[in-house]
C-alpha atoms as a PDB file:
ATOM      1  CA  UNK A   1     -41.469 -29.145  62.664  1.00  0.00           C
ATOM      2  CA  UNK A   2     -40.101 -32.390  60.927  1.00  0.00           C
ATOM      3  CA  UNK A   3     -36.649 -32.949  61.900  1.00  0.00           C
ATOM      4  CA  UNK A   4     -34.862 -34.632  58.897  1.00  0.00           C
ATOM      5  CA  UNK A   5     -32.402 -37.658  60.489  1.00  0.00           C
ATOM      6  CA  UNK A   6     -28.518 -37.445  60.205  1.00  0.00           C
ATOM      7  CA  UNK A   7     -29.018 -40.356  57.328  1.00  0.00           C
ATOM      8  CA  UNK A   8     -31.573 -38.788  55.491  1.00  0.00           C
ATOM      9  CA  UNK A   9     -29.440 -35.288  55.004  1.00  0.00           C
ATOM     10  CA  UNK A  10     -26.318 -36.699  53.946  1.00  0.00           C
ATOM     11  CA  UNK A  11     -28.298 -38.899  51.480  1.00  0.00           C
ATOM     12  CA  UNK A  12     -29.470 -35.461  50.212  1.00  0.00           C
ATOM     13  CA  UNK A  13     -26.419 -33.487  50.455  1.00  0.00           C
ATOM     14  CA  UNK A  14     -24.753 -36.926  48.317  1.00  0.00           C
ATOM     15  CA  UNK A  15     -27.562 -36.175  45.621  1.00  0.00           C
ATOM     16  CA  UNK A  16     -26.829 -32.485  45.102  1.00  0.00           C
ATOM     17  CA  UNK A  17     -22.900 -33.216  44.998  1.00  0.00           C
ATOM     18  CA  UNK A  18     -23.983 -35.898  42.351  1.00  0.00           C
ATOM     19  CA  UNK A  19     -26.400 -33.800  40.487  1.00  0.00           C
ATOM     20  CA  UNK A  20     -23.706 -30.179  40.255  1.00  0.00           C
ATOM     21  CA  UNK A  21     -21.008 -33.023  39.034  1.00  0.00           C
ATOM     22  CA  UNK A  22     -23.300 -34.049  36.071  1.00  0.00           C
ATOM     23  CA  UNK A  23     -24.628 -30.760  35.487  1.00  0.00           C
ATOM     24  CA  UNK A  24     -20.801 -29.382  35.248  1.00  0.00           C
ATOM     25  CA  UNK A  25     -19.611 -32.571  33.419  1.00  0.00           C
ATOM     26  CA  UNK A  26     -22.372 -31.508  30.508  1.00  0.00           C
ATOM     27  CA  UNK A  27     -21.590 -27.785  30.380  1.00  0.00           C
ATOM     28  CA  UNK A  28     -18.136 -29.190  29.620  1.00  0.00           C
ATOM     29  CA  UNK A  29     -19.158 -30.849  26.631  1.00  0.00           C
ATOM     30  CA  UNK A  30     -21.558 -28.012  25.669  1.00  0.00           C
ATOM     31  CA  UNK A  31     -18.282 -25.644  25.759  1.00  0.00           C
ATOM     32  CA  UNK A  32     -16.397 -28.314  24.214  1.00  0.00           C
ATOM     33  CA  UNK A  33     -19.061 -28.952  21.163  1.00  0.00           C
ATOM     34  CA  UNK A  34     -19.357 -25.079  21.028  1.00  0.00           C
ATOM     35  CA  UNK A  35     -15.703 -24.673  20.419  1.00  0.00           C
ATOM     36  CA  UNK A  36     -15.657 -27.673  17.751  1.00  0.00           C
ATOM     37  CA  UNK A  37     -18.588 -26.325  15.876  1.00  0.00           C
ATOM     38  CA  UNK A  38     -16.696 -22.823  15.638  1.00  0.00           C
ATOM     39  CA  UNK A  39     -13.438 -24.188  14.609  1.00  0.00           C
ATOM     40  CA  UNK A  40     -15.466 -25.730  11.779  1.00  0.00           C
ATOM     41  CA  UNK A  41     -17.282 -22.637  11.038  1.00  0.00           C
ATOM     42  CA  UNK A  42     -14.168 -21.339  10.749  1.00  0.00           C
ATOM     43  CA  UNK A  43     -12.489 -23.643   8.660  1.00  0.00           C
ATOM     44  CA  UNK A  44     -15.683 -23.501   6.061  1.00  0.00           C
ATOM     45  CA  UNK A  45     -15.202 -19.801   5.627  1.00  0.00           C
ATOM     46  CA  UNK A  46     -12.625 -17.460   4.310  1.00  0.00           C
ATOM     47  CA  UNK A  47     -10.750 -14.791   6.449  1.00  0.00           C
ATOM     48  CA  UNK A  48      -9.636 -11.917   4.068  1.00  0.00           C
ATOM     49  CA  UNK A  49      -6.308 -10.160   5.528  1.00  0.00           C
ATOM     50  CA  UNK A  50      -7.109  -6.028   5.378  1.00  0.00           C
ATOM     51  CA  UNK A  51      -5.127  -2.901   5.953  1.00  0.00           C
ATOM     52  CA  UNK A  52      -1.588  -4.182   4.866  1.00  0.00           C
ATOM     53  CA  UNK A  53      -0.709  -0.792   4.269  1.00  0.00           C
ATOM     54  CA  UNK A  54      -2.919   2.504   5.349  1.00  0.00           C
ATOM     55  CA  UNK A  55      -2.704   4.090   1.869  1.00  0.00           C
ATOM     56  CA  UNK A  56      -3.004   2.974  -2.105  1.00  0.00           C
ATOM     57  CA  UNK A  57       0.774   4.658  -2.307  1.00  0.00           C
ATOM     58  CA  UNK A  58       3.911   3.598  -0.127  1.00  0.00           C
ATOM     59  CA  UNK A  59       5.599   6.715  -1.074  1.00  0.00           C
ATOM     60  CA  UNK A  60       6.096   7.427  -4.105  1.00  0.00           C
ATOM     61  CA  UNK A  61       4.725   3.934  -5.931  1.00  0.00           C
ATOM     62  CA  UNK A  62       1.973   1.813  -5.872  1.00  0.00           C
ATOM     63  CA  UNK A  63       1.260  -0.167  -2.681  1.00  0.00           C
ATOM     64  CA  UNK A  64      -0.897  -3.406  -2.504  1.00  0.00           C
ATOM     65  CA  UNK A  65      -4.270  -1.429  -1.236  1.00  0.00           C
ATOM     66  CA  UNK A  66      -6.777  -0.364  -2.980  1.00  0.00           C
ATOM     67  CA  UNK A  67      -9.641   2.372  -2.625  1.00  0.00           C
ATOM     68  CA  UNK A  68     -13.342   1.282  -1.731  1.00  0.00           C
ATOM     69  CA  UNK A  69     -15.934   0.598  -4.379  1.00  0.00           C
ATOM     70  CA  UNK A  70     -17.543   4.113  -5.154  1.00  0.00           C
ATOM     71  CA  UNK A  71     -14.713   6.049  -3.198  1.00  0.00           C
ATOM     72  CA  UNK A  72     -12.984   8.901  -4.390  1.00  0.00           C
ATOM     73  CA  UNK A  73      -9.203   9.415  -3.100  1.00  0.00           C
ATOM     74  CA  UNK A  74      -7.959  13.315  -3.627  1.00  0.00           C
ATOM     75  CA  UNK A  75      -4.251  13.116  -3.658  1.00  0.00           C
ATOM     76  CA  UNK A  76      -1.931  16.107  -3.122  1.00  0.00           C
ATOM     77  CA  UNK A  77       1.574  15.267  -2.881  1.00  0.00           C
ATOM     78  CA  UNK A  78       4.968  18.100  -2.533  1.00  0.00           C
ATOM     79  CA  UNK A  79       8.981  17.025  -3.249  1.00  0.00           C
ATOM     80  CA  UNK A  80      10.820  19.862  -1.212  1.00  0.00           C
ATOM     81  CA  UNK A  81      14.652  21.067  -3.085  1.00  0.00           C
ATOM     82  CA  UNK A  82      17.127  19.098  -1.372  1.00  0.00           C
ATOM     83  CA  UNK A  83      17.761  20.431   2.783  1.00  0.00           C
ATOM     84  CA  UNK A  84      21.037  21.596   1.952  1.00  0.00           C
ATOM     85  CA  UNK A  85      19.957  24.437   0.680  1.00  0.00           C
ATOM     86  CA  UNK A  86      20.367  25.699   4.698  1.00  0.00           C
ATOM     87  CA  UNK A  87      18.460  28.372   6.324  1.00  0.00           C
ATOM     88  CA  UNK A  88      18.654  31.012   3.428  1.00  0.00           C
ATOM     89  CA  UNK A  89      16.189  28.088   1.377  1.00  0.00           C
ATOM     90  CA  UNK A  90      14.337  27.525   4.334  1.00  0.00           C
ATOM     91  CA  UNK A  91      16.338  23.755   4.179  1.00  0.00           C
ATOM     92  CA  UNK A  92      14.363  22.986   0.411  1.00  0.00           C
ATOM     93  CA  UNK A  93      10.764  24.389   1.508  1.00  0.00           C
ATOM     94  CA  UNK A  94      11.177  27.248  -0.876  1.00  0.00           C
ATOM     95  CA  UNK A  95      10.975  25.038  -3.821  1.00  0.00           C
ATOM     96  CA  UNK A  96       8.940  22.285  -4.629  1.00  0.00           C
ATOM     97  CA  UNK A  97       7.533  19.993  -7.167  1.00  0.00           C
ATOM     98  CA  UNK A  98       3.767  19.432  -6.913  1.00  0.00           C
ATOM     99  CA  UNK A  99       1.318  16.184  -8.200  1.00  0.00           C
ATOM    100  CA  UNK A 100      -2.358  16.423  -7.801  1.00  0.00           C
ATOM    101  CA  UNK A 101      -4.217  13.296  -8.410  1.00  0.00           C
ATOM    102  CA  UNK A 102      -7.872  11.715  -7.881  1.00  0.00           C
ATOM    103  CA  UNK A 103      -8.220   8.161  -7.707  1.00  0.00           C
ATOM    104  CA  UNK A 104     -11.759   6.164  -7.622  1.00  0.00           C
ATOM    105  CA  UNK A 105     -12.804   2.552  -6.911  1.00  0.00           C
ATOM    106  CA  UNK A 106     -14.713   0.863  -9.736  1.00  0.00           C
ATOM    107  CA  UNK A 107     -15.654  -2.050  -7.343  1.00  0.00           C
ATOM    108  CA  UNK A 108     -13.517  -3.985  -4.774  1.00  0.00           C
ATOM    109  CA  UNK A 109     -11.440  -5.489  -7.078  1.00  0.00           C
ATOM    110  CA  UNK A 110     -10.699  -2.484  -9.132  1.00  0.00           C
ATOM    111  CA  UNK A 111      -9.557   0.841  -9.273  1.00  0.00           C
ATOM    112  CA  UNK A 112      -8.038   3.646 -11.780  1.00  0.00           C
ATOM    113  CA  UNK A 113      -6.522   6.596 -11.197  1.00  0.00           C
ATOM    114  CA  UNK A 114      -5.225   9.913 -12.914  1.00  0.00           C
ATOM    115  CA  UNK A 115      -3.057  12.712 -11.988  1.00  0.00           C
ATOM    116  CA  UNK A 116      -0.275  15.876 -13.104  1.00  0.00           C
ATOM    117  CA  UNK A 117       3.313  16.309 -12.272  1.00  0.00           C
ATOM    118  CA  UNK A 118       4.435  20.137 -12.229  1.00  0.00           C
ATOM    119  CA  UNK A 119       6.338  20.528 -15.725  1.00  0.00           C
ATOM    120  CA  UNK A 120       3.405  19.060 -18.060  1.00  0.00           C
ATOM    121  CA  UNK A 121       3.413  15.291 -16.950  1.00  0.00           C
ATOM    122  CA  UNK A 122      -0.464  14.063 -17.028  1.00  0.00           C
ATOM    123  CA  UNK A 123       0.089  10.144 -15.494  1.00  0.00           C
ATOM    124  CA  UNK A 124      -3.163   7.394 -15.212  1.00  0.00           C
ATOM    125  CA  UNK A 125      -3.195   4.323 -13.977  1.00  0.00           C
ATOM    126  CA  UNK A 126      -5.212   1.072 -13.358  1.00  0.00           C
ATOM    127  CA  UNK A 127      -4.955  -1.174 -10.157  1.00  0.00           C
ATOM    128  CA  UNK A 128      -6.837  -4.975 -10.337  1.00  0.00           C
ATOM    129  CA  UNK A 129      -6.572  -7.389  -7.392  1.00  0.00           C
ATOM    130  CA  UNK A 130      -5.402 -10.913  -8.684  1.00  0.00           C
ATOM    131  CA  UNK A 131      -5.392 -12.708  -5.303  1.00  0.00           C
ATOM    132  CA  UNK A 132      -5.835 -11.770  -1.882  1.00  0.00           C
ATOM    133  CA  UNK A 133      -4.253 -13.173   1.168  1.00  0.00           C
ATOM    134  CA  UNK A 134      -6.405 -15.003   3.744  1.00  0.00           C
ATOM    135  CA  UNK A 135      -6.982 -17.625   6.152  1.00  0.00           C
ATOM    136  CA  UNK A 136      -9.722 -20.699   6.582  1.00  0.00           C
ATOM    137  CA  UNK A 137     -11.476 -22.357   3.654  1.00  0.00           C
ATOM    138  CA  UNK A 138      -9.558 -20.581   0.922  1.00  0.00           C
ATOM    139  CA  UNK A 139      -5.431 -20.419   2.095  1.00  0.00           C
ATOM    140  CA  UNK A 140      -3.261 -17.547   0.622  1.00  0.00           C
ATOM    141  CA  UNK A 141      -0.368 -16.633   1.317  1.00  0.00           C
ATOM    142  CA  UNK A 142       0.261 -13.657   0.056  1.00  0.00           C
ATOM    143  CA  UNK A 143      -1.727 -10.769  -1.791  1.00  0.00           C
ATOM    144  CA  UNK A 144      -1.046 -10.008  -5.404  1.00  0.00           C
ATOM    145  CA  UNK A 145      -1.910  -7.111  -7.770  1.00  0.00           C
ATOM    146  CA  UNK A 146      -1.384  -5.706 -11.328  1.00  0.00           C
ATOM    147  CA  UNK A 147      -0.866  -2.169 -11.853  1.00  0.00           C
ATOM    148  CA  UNK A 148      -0.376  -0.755 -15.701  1.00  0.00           C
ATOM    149  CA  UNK A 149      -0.121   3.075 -16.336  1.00  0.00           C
ATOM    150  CA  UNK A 150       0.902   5.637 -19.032  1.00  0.00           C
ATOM    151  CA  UNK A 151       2.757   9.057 -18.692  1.00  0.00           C
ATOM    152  CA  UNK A 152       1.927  11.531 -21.238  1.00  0.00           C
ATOM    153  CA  UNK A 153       4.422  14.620 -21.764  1.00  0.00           C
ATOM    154  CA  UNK A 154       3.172  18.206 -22.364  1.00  0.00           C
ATOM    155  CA  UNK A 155       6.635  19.277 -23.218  1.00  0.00           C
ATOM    156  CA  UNK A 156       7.112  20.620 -26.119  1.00  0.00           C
ATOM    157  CA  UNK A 157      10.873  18.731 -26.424  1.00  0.00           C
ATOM    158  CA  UNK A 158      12.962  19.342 -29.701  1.00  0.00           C
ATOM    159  CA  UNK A 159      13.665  15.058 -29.461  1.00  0.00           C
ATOM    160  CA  UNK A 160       9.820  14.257 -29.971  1.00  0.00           C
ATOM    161  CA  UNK A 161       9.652  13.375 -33.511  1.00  0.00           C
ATOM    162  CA  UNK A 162       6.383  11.738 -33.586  1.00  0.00           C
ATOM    163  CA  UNK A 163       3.196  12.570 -31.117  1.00  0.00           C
ATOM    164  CA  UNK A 164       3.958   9.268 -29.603  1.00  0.00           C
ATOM    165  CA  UNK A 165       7.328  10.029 -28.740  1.00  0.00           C
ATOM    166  CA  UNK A 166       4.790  12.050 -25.803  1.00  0.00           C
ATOM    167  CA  UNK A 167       3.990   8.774 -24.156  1.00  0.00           C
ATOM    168  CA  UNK A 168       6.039   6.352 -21.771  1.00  0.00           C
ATOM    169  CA  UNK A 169       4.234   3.406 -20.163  1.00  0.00           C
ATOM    170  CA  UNK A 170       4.582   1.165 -17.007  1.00  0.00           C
ATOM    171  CA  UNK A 171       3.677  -2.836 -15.862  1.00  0.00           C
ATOM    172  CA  UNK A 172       3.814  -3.816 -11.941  1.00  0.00           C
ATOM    173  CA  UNK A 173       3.519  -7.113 -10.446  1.00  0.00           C
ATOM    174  CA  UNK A 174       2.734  -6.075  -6.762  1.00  0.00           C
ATOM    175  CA  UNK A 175       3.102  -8.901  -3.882  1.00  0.00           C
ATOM    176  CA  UNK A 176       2.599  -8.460  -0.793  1.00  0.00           C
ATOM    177  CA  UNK A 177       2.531 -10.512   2.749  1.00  0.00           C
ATOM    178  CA  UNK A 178       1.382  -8.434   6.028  1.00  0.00           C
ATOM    179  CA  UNK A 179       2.969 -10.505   8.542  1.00  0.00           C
ATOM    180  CA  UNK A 180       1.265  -9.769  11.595  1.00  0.00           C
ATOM    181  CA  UNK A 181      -0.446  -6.566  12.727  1.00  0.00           C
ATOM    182  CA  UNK A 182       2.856  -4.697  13.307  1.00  0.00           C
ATOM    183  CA  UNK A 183       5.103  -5.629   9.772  1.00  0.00           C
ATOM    184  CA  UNK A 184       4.114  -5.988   6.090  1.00  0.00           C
ATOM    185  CA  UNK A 185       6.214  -6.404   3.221  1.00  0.00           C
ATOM    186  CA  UNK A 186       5.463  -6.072  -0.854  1.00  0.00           C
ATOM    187  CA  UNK A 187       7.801  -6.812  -3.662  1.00  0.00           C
ATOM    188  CA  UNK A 188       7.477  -5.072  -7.096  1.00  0.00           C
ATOM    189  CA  UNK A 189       8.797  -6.351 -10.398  1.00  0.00           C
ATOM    190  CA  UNK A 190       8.831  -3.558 -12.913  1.00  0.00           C
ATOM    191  CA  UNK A 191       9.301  -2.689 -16.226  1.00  0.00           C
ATOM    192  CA  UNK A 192       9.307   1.212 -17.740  1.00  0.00           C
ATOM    193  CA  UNK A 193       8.880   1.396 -21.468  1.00  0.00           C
ATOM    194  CA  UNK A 194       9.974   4.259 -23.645  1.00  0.00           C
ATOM    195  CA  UNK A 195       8.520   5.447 -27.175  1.00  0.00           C
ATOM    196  CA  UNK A 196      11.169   7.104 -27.723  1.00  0.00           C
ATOM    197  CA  UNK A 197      14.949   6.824 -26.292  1.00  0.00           C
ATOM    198  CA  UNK A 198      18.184   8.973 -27.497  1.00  0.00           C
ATOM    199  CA  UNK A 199      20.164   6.152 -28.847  1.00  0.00           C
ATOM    200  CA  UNK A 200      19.633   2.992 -31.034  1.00  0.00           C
ATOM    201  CA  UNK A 201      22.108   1.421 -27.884  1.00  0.00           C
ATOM    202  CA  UNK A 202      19.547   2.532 -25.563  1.00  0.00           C
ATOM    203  CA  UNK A 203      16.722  -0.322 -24.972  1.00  0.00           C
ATOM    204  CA  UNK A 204      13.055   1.109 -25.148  1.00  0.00           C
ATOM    205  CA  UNK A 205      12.360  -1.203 -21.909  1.00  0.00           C
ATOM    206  CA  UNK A 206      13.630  -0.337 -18.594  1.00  0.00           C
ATOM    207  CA  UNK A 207      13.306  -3.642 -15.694  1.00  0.00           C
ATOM    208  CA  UNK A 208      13.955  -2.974 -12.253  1.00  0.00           C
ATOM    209  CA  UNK A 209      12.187  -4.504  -8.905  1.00  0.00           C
ATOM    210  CA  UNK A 210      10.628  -2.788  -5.974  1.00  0.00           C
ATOM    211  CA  UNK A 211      10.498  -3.410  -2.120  1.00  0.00           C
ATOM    212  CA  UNK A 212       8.479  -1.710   0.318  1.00  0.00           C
ATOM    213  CA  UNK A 213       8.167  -2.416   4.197  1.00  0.00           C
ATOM    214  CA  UNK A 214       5.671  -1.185   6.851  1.00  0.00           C
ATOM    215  CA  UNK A 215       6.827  -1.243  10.422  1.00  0.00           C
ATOM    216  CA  UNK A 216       3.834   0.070  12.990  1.00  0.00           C
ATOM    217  CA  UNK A 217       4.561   2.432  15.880  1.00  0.00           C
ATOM    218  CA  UNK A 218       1.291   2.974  17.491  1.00  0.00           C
ATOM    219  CA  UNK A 219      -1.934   2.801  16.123  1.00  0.00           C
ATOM    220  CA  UNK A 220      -1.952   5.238  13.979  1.00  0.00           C
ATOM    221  CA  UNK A 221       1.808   6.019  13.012  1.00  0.00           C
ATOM    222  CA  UNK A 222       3.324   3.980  10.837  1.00  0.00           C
ATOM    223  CA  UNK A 223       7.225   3.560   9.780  1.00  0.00           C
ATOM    224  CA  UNK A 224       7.012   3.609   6.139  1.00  0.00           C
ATOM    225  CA  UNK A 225      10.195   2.611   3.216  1.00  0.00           C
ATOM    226  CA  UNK A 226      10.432   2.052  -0.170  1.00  0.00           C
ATOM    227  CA  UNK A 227      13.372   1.353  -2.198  1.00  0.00           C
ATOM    228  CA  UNK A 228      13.610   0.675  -6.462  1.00  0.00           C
ATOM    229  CA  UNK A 229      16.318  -1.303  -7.828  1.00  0.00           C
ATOM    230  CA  UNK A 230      17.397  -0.530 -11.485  1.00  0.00           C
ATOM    231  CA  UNK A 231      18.056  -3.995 -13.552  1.00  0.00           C
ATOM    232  CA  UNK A 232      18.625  -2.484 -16.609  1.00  0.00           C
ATOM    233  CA  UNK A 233      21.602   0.110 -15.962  1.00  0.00           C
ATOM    234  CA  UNK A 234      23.047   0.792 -19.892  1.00  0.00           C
ATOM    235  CA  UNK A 235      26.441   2.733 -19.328  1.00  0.00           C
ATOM    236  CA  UNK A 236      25.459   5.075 -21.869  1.00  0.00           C
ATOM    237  CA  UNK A 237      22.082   6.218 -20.356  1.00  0.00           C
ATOM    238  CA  UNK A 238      21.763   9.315 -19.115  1.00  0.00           C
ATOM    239  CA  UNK A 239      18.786  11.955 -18.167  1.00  0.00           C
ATOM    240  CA  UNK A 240      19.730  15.568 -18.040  1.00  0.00           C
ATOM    241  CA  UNK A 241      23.085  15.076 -18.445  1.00  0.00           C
ATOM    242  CA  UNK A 242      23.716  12.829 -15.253  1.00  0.00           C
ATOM    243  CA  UNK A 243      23.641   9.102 -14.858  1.00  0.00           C
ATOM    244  CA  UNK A 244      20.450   7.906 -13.129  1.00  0.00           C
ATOM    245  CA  UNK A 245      20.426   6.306  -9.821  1.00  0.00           C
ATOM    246  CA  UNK A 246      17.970   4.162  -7.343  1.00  0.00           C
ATOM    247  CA  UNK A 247      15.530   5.536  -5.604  1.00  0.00           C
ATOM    248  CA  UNK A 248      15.045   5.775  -1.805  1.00  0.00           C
ATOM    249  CA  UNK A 249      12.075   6.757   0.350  1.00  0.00           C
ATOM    250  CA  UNK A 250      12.077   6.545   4.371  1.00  0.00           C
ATOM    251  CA  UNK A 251       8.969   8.622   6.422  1.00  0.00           C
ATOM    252  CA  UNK A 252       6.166   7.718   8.317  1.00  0.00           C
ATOM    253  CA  UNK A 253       2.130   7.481   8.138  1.00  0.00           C
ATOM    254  CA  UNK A 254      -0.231   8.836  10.141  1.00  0.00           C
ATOM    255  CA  UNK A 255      -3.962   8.144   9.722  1.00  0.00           C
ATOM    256  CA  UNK A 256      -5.994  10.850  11.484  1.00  0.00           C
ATOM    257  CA  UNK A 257      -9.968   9.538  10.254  1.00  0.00           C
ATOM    258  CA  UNK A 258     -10.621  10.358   7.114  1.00  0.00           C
ATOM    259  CA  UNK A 259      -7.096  11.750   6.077  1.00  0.00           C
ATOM    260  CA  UNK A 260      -3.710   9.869   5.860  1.00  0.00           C
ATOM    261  CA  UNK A 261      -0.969  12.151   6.272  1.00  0.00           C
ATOM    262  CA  UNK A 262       2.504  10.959   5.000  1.00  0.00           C
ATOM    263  CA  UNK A 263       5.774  12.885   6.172  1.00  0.00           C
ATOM    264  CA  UNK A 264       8.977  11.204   4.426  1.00  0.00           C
ATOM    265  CA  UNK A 265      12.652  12.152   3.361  1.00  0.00           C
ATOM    266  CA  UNK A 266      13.537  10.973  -0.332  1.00  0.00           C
ATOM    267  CA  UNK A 267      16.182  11.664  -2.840  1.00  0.00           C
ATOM    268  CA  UNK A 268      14.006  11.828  -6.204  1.00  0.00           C
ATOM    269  CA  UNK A 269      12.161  15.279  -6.711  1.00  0.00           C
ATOM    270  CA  UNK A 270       9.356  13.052  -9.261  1.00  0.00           C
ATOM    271  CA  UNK A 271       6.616  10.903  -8.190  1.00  0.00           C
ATOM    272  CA  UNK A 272       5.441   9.503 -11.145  1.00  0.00           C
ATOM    273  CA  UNK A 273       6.487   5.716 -12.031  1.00  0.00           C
ATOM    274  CA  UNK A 274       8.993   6.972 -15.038  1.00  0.00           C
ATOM    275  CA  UNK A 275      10.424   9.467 -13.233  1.00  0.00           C
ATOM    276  CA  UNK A 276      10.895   8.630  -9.974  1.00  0.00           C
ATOM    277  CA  UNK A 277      12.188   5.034 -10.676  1.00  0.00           C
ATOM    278  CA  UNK A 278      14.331   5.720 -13.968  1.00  0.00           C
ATOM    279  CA  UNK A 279      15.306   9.653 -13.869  1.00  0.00           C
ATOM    280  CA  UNK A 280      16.327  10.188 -10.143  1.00  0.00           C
ATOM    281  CA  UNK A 281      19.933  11.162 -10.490  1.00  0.00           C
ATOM    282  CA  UNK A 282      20.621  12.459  -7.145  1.00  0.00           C
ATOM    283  CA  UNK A 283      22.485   9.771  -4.352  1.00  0.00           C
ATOM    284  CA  UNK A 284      20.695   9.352  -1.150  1.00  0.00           C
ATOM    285  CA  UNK A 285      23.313  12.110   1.065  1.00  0.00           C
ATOM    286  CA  UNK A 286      22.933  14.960   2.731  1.00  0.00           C
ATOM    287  CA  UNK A 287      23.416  16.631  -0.505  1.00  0.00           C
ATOM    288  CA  UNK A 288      20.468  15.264  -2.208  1.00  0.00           C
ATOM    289  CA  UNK A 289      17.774  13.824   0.323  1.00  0.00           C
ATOM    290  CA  UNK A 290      14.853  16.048   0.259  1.00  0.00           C
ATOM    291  CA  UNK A 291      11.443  16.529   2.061  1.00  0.00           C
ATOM    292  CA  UNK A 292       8.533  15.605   0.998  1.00  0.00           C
ATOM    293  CA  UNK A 293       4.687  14.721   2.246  1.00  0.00           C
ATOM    294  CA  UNK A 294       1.083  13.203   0.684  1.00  0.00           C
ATOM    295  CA  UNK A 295      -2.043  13.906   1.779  1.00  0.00           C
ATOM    296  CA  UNK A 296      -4.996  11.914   1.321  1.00  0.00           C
ATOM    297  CA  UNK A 297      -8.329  12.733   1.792  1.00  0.00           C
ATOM    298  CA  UNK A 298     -11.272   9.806   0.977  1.00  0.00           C
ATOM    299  CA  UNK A 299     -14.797  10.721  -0.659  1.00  0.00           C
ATOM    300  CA  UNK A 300     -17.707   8.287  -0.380  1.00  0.00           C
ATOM    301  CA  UNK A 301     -19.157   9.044  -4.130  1.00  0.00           C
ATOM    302  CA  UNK A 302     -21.147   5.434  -4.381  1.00  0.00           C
ATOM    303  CA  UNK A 303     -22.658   4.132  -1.153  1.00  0.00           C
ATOM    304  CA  UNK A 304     -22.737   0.688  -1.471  1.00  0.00           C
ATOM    305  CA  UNK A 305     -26.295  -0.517  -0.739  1.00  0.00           C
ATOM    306  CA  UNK A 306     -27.719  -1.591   2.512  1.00  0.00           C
ATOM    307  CA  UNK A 307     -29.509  -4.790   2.906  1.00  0.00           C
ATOM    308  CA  UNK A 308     -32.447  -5.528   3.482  1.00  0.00           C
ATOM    309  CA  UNK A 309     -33.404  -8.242   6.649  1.00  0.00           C
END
């Protein structure tokens, strides 16, 4: 056998050093081209921000999301009488006011929606994405939507002098930011109009503003608040013989698959957009707060279709 001399090997042990120095010097710049070319993929495409909140409803209004294209969204929703009612009322679960609704998604940008109060209040609704927040090409800050519904009474009330007396309508501006994966925030200018009021001093518009917040626990519990501000307070407004005041609403989400369950503490019995933002005359005390919970349960009624490769 060939025995390689002492000059030879190093020489050959200098070349393989040499040739893992290149060969580590290029996969460098391969890594560092791959990362370049990916921030620029990035930059050339738009990141749309999803889930802001887990449900189309914070509580009892409208929250930024929106159903799928060709989903169907059952809605069942319970107010409890206030938990003062102690032991003997089962602390409000004896009585309750009910809404069953059904919303569906006309496409990704919009949605409607229609549902009734317990007493005769039939309430519908249309929800269109303006804006959506994102990230890369296209830079948004927030996400914006406009929400415009109508409340139609049953009641056969001695002050309706006209059929359209029966009607009430309302106008949101929804924006909303989701901050990270943990906090989200929406703001909601508002304005409730009335066919029909008691008094000529009594304006037929109503303005107040909206904020909502989303706080996540774990994965899939979420702390959940709402609170409505009333603008337009007249002195000489009153609804069932009480003076009206704002609405709060504390509870929490939980998404279990298909169904979002929400368990929440409020002090307005109504959950339509008149009602529970302009008629809640009850302050947020021990008094007043009651129970309450909505259930949602998703339908896919329009598949969208696969594509072909």
């Amino acid at each position: 056998m060939k025995i390689v001399s002492k000059k030879k090997a190093f020489a050959i042990i200098i070349a393989l050093v040499s040739t893992c120095k290149i060969a580590s010097a290029q996969d460098v710049d391969l890594f560092k081209s791959l990362d370049e070319q990916d921030k620029k993929d990035k930059q050339n495409q738009t990141d749309y921000t999803t889930a802001i909140f887990k449900t189309t409803r914070m509580i009892n209004g409208q929250s930024i999301e929106n159903v799928g294209a060709g989903v169907l969204d059952v809605k069942i929703s319970h107010r409890f009488t206030p938990i003062n009612a102690g032991a003997k009322g089962l602390w409000g679960l004896d009585g309750a006011n009910m809404r069953m609704g059904v919303d569906y998604g006309i496409n990704r940008w919009a949605m409607v929606g229609i549902g009734r109060t317990k007493g005769g209040l039939f309430d519908g609704f249309a929800k269109v994405k303006l804006l959506r927040q994102s990230t890369g090409k296209v830079k948004m800050p927030v996400s914006v939507s406009l929400s415009g519904g109508a409340i139609w009474s049953t009641d056969k009330a001695s002050t309706y002098n006209n059929y359209s007396d029966r009607f009430n309508y309302s106008l949101q501006a929804i924006v909303a930011r989701k901050f990270n994966d943990y906090i989200s925030l929406q703001v909601v200018p508002t304005v409730i109009h009335y066919n029909s009021v008691e008094k000529s001093s009594i304006p037929n518009d109503f303005y107040s503003i909206g904020f909502g917040g989303r706080l996540r626990l774990t994965k899939r519990v979420n702390l959940t608040a709402e609170y409505y501000y009333r603008l337009t307070n007249p002195s000489d407004y009153t609804y069932g013989g009480s003076k009206p005041v704002n609405c709060l609403s504390v509870g929490f989400d939980i998404e279990t698959g298909g169904h979002v369950f929400q368990f929440h503490f409020s002090n307005s019995p109504d959950m339509n957009d008149r009602s529970f933002i302009n008629e809640t005359t009850q302050k947020w005390n021990v008094d007043a707060v009651r129970f309450g919970f909505n259930i949602a349960r998703v339908f896919v009624i329009n598949a969208p279709k696969a594509v072909k490769i």
